[in-house]
N, C-alpha and C. Protein backbone atom coordinates (compact mmCIF):
# COMPACT_ATOMS: atom_id res chain seq x y z
N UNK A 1 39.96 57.26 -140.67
CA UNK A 1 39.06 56.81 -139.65
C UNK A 1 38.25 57.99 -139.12
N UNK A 2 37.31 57.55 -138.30
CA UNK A 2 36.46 58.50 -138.30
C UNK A 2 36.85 59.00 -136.80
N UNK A 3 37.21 60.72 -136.81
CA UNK A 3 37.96 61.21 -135.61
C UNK A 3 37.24 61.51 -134.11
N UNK A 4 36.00 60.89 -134.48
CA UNK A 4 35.52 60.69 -132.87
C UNK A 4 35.40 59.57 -132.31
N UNK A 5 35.84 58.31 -132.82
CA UNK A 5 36.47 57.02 -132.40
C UNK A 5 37.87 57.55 -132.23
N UNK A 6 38.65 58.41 -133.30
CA UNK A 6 40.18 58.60 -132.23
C UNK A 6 40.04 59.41 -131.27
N UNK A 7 39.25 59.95 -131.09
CA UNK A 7 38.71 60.56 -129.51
C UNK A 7 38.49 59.81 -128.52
N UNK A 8 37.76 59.19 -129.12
CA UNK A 8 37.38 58.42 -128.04
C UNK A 8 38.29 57.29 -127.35
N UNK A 9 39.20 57.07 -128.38
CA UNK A 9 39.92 55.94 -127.95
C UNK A 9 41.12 56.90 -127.22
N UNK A 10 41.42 57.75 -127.75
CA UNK A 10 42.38 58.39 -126.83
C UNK A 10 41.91 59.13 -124.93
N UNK A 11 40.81 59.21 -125.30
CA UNK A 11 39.62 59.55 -123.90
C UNK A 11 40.14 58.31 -123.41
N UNK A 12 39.65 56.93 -123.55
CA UNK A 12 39.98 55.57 -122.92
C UNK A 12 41.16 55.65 -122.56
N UNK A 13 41.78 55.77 -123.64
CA UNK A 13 43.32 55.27 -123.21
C UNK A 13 43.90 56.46 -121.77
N UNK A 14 43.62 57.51 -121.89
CA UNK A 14 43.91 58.03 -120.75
C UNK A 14 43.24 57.90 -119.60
N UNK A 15 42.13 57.45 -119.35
CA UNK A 15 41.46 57.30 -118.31
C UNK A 15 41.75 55.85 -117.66
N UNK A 16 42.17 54.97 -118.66
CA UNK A 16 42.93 53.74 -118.24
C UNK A 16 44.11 54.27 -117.92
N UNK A 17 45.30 54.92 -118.49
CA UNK A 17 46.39 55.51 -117.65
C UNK A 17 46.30 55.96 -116.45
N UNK A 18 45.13 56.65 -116.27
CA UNK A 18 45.11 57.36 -115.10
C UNK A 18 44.39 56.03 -113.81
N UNK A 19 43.79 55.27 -113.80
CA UNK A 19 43.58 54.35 -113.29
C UNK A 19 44.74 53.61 -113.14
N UNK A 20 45.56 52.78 -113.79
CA UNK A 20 46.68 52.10 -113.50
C UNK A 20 48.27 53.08 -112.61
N UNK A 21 48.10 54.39 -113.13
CA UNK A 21 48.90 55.10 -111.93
C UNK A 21 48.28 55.35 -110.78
N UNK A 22 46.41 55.57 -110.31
CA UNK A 22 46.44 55.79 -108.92
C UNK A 22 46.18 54.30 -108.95
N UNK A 23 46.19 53.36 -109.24
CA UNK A 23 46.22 51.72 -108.71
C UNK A 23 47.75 51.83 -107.64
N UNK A 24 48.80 52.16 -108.25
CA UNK A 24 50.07 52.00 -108.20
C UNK A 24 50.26 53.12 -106.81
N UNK A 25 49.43 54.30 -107.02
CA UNK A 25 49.82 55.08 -105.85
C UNK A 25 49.52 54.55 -104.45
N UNK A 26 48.23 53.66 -104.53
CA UNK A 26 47.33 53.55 -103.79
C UNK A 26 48.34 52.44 -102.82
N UNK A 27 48.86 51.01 -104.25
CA UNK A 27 49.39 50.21 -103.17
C UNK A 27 50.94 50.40 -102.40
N UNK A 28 51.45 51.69 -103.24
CA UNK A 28 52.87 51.98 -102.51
C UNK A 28 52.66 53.11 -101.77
N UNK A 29 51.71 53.46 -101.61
CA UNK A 29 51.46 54.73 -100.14
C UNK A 29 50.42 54.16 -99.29
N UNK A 30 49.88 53.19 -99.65
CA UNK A 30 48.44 52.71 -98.63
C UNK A 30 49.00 51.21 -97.73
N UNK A 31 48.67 50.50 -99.44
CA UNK A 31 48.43 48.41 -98.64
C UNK A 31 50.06 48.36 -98.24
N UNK A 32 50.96 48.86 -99.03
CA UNK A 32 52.55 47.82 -98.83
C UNK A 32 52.67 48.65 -97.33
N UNK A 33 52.65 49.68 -96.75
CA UNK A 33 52.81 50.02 -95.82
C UNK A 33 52.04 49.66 -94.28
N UNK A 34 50.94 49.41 -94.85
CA UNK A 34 49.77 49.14 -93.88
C UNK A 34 49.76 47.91 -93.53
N UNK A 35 50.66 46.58 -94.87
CA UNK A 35 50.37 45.18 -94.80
C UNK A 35 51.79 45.15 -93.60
N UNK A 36 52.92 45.55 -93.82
CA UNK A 36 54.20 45.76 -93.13
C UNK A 36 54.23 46.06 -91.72
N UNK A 37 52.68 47.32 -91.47
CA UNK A 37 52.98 47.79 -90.57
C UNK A 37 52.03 46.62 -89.58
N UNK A 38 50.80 46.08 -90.05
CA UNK A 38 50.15 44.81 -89.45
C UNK A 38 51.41 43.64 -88.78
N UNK A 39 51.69 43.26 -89.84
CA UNK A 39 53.15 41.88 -89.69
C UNK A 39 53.91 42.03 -88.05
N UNK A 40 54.17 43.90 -88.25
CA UNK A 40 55.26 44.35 -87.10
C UNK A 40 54.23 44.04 -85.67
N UNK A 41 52.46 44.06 -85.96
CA UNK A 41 52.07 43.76 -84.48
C UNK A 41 51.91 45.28 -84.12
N UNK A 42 51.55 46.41 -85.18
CA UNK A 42 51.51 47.56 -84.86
C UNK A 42 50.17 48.00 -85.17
N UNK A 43 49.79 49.36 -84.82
CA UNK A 43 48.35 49.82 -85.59
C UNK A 43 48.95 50.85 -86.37
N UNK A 44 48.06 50.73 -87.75
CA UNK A 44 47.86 51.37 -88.97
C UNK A 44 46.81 52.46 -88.65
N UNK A 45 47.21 53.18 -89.17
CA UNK A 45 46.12 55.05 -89.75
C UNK A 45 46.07 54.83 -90.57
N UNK A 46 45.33 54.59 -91.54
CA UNK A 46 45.05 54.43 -93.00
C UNK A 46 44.55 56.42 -93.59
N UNK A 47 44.11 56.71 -92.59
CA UNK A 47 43.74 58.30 -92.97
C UNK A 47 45.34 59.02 -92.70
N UNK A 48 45.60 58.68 -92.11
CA UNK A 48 46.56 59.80 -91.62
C UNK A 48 48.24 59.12 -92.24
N UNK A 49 47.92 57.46 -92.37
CA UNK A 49 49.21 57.04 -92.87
C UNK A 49 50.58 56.64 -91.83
N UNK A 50 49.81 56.54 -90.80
CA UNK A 50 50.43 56.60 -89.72
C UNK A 50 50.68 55.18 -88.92
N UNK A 51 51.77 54.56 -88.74
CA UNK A 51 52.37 53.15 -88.04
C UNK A 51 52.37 53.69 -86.71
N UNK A 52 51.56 53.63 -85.36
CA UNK A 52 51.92 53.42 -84.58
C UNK A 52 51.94 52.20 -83.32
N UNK A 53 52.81 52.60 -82.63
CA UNK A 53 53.17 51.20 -81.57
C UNK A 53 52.41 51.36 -80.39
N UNK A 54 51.29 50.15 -80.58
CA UNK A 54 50.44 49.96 -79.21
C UNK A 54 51.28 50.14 -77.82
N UNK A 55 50.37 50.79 -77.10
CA UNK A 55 51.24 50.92 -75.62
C UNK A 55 50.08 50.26 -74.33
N UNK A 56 50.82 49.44 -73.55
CA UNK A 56 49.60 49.15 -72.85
C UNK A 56 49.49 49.96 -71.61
N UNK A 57 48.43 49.79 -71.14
CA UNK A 57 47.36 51.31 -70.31
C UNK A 57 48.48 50.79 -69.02
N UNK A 58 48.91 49.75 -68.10
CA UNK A 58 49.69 49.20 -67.23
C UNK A 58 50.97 50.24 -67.62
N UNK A 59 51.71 50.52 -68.70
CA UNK A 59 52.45 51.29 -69.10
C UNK A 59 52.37 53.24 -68.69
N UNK A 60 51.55 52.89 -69.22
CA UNK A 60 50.79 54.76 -69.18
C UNK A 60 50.58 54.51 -67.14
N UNK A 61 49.78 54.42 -66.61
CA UNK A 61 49.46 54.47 -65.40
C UNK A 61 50.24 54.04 -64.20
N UNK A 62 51.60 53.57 -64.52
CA UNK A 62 52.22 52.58 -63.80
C UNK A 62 51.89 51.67 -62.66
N UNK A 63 50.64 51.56 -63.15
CA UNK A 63 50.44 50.16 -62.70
C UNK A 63 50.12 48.64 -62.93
N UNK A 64 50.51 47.83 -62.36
CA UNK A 64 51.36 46.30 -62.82
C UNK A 64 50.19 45.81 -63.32
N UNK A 65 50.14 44.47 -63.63
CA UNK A 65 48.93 43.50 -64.33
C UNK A 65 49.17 42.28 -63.29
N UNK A 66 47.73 42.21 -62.11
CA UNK A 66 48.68 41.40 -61.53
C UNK A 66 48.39 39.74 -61.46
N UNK A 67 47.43 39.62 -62.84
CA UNK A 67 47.42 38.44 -63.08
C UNK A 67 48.56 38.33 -64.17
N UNK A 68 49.63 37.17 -64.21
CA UNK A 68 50.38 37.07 -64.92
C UNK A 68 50.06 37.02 -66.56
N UNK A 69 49.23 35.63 -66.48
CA UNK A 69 48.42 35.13 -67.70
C UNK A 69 48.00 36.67 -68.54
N UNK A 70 47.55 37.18 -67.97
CA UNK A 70 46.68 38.21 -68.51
C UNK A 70 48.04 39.20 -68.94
N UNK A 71 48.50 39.66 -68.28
CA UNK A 71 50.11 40.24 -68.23
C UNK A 71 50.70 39.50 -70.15
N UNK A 72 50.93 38.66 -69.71
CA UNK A 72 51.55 37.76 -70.98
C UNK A 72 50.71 37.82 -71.70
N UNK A 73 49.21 37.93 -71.98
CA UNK A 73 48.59 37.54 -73.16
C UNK A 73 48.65 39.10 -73.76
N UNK A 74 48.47 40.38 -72.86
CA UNK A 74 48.34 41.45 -73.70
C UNK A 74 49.90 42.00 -74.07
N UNK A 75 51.21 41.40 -73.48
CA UNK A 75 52.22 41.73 -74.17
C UNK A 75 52.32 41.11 -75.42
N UNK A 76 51.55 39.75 -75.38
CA UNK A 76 52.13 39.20 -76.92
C UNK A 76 50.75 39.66 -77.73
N UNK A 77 49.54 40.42 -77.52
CA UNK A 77 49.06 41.14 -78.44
C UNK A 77 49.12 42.07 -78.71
N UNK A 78 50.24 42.89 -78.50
CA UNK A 78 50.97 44.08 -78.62
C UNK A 78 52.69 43.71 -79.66
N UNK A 79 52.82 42.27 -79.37
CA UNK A 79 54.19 42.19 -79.88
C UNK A 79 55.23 42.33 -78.90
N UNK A 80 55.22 42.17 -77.76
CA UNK A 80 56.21 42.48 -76.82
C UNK A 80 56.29 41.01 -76.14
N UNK A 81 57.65 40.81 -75.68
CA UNK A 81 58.18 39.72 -74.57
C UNK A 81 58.28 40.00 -73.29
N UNK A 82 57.69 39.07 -72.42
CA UNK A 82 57.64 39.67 -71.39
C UNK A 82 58.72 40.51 -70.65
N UNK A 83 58.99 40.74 -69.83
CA UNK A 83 60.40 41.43 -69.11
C UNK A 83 61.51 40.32 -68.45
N UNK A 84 62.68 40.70 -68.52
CA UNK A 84 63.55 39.90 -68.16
C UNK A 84 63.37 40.07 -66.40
N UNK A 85 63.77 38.63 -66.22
CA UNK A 85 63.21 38.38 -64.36
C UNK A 85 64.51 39.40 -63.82
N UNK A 86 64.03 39.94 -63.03
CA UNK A 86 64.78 40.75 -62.00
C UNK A 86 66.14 40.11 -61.50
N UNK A 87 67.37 40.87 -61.62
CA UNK A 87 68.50 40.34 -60.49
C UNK A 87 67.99 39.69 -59.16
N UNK A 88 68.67 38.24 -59.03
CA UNK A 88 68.75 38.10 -57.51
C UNK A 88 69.70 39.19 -56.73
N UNK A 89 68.86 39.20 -55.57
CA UNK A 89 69.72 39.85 -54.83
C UNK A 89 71.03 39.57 -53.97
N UNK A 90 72.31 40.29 -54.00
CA UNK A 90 73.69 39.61 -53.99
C UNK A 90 73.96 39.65 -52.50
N UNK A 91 73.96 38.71 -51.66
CA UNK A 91 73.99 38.74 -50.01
C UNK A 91 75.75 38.53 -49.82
N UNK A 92 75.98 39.36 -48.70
CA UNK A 92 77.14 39.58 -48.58
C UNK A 92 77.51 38.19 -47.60
């Protein structure tokens, strides 16, 4: 055969190798992590690779949310339940 078709086909064949391993890198260091880390209700870094857990600003500042509704809607778009109701207080 003529040896610049087996060149060439061996050129292909590695450049298809090399495509089907970064295919493979891409979805076990990028999507399976990023699709996992979505599901959890978290934010993804796609640059940096990074899962982190939303915090809400009421958190950081300590101060309350003092519409409830609103309270409840940004814990469950964060993934969080609201807080368990406070102890009654025990009268002697």
């Amino acid at each position: 055969m003529n040896p610049t078709i087996e060149r060439l086909k061996l050129i292909f064949l590695g450049v298809f190798g090399l495509a089907v391993v970064g295919v493979v890198v891409w979805t076990v260091g990028w999507a399976i992590p990023g699709k996992r880390c979505t599901e959890a209700k978290k934010w993804w870094d796609a640059g940096e690779r990074v899962c982190a857990q939303p915090v809400l600003i009421s958190d950081i500042t300590g101060r309350t949310i003092q519409d409830k509704q609103a309270e409840a809607e940004a814990r469950a778009a964060i993934g969080r339940s609201a807080p368990p109701p406070a102890p009654a207080a025990i009268q002697p």
